[in-house]
Protein backbone atom coordinates (compact mmCIF):
# COMPACT_ATOMS: atom_id res chain seq x y z
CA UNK A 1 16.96 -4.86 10.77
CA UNK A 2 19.43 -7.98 11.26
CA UNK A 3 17.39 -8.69 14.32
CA UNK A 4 13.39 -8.48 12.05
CA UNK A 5 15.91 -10.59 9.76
CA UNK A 6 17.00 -13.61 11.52
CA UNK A 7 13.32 -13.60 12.86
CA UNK A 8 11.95 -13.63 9.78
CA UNK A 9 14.27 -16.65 9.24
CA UNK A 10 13.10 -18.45 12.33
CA UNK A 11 9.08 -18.04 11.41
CA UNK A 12 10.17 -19.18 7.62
CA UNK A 13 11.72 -21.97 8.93
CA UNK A 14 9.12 -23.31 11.48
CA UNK A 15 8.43 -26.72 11.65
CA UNK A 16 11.54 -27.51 9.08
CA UNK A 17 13.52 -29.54 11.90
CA UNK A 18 15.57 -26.08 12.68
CA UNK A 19 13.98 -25.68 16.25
CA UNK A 20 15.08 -29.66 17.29
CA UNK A 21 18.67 -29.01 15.17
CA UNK A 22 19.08 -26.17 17.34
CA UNK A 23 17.72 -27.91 20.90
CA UNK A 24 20.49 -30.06 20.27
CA UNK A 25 22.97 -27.52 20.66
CA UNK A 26 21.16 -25.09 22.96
CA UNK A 27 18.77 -25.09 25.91
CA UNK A 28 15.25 -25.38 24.60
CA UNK A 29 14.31 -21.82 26.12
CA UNK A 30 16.50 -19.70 24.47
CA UNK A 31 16.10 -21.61 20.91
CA UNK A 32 12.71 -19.58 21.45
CA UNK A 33 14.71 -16.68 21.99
CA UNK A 34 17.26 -17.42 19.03
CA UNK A 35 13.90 -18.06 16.44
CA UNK A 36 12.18 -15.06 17.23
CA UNK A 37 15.24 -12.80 16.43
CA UNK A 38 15.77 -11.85 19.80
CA UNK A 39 19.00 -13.79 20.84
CA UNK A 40 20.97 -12.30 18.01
CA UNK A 41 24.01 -13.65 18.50
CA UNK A 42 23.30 -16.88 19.81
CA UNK A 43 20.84 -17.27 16.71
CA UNK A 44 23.58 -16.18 14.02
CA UNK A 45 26.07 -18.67 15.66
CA UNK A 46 23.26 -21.55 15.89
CA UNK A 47 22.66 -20.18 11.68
CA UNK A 48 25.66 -20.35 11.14
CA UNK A 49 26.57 -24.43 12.12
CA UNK A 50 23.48 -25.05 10.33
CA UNK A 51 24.45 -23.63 6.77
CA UNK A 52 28.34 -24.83 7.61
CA UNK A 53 26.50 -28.64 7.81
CA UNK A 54 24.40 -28.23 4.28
CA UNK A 55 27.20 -26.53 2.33
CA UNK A 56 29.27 -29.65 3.60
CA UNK A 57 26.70 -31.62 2.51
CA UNK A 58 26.12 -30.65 -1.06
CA UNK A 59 29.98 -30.10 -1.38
CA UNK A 60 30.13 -33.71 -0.59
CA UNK A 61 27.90 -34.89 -2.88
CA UNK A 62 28.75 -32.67 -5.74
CA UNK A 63 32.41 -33.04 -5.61
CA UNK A 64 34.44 -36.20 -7.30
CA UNK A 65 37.41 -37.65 -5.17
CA UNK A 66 39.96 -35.73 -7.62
CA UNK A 67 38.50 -32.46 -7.44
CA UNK A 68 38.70 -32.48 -3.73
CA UNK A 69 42.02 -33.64 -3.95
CA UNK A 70 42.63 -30.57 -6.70
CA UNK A 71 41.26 -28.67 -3.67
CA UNK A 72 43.41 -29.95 -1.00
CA UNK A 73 46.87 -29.60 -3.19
CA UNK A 74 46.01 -25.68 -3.70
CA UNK A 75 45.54 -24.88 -0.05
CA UNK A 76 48.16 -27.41 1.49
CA UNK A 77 50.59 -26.55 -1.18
CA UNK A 78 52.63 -23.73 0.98
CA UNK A 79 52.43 -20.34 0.62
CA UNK A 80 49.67 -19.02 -1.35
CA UNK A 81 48.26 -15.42 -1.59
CA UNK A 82 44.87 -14.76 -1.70
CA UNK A 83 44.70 -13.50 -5.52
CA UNK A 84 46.35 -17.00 -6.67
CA UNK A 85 43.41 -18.85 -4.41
CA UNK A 86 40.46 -16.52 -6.00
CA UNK A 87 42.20 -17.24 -9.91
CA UNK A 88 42.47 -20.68 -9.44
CA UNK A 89 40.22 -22.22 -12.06
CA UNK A 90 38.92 -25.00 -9.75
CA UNK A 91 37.23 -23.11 -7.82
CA UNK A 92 35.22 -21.67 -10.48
CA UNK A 93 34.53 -25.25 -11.43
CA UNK A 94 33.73 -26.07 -7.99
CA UNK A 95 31.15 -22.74 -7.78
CA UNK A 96 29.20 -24.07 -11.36
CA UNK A 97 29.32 -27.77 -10.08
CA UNK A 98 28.16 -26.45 -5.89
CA UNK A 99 24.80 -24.44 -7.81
CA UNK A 100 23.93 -27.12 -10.43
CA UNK A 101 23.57 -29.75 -7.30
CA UNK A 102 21.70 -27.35 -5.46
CA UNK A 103 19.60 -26.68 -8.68
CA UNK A 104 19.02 -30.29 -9.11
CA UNK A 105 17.67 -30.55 -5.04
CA UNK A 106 14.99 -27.96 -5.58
CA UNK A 107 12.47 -30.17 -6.95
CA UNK A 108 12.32 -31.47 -3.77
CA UNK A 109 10.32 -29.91 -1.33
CA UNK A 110 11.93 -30.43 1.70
CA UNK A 111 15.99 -29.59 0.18
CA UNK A 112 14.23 -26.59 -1.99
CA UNK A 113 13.48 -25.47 2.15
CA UNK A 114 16.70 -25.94 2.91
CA UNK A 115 18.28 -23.89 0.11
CA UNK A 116 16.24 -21.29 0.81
CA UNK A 117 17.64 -21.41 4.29
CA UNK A 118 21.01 -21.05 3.36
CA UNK A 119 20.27 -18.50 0.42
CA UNK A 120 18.86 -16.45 3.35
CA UNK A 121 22.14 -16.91 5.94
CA UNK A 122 24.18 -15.72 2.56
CA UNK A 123 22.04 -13.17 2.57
CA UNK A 124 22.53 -12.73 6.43
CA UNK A 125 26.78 -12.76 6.22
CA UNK A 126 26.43 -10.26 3.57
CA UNK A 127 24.65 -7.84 5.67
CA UNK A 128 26.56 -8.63 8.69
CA UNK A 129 30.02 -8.06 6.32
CA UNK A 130 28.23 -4.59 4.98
CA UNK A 131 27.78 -3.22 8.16
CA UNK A 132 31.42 -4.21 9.51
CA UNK A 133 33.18 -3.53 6.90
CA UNK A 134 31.24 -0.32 5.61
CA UNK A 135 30.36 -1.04 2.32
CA UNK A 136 27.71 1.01 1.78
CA UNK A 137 26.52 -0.86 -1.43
CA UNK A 138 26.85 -4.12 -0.19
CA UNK A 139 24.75 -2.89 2.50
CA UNK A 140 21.81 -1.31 0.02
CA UNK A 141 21.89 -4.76 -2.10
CA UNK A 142 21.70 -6.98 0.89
CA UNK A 143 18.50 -4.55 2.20
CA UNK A 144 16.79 -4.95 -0.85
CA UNK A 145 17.79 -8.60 -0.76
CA UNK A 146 15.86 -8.95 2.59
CA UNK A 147 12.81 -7.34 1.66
CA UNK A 148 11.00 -10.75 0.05
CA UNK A 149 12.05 -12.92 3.39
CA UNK A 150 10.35 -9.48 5.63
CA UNK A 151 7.13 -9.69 3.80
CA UNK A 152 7.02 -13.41 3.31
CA UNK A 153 7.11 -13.82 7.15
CA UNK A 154 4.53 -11.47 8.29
CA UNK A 155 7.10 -8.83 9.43
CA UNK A 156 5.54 -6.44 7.41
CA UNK A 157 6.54 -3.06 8.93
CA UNK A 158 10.40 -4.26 8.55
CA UNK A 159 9.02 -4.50 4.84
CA UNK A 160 7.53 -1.36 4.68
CA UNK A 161 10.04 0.35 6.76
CA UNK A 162 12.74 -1.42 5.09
CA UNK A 163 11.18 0.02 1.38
CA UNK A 164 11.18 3.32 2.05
CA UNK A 165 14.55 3.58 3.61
CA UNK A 166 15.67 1.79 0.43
CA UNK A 167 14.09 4.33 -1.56
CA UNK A 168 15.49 7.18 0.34
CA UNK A 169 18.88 5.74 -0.14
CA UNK A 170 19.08 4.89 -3.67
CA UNK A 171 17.72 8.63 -4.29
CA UNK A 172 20.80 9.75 -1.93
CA UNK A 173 23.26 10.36 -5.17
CA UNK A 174 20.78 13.08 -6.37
CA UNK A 175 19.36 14.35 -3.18
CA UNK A 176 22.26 14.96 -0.84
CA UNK A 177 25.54 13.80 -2.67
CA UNK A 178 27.83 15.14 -0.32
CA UNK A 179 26.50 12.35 2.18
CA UNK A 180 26.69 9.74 -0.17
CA UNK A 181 29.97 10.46 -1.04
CA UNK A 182 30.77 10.13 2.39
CA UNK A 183 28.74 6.82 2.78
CA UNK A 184 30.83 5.48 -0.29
């Protein structure tokens, strides 16, 4: 499935600049490779830099001077845990601020593109965290996430497929809740 996926991103993303971004990086045979799902790694890394570039991007552009700042002076500030980072009110800010720019971009064609790309590589680290971590929800969400992006790009027995496995799974609580129990 992550393989159908990250082809389905490579034919949705044809002719979008991807295939030179990547020929930058990589030799221009196994960008092929990387597009058509194939070179799974290699494509999720080459993803990956992509997405890192636009989120800098629109965090650039969408950030003032003092709210980076803000930013730097919570994480260079010494020891903090994790549940003082994810309270911190400025990132929250930052989140509303990061969405409204890219909401602003999408009545552009080509950035509306590009926002689709990374709202599919979100899409991507979510399954790839789901299946690592063993989150069985995470996992059903992020299938049923994919389903649009399968049909969208012609891979249309991932879609199919992809449905009915869905199906089978959400009716796992009722059908066989020993092995859902399990899953959870």
């Amino acid at each position: 499935m992550q393989m159908s996926f990250i082809g389905a991103v490579g034919s949705l993303m044809a002719d979008s600049g991807l295939r030179e971004i990547h020929e930058l990086i990589f030799a221009p045979n196994s960008v092929d490779q990387m597009l058509s799902g194939k070179a799974v790694d290699r494509a999720m890394r080459g993803y990956f830099l992509v997405d890192a570039v636009l989120n800098s991007i629109i965090f650039e552009s969408a950030l003032s001077p003092d709210e980076q700042s803000k930013i730097d002076s919570l994480f260079n500030g010494g020891q903090v845990t994790l549940d003082e980072i994810c309270d911190a009110q400025i990132l929250h800010q930052i989140a509303e601020k990061v969405e409204d720019e890219k909401n602003k971009t999408k009545d552009q064609r080509t950035a509306s593109l590009w926002i689709m790309f990374m709202d599919m590589i979100d899409i991507l680290k979510r399954f790839v965290k789901a299946e690592r971590t063993g989150n069985w929800e995470l996992h059903l969400k992020t299938v049923a996430d994919m389903l649009p992006y399968f049909s969208a790009s012609g891979h249309n027995l991932y879609a199919k497929s992809a449905y009915i496995y869905l199906q089978n799974m959400l009716k796992l609580p009722e059908s066989h809740p020993d092995v859902h129990s399990q899953f959870l």
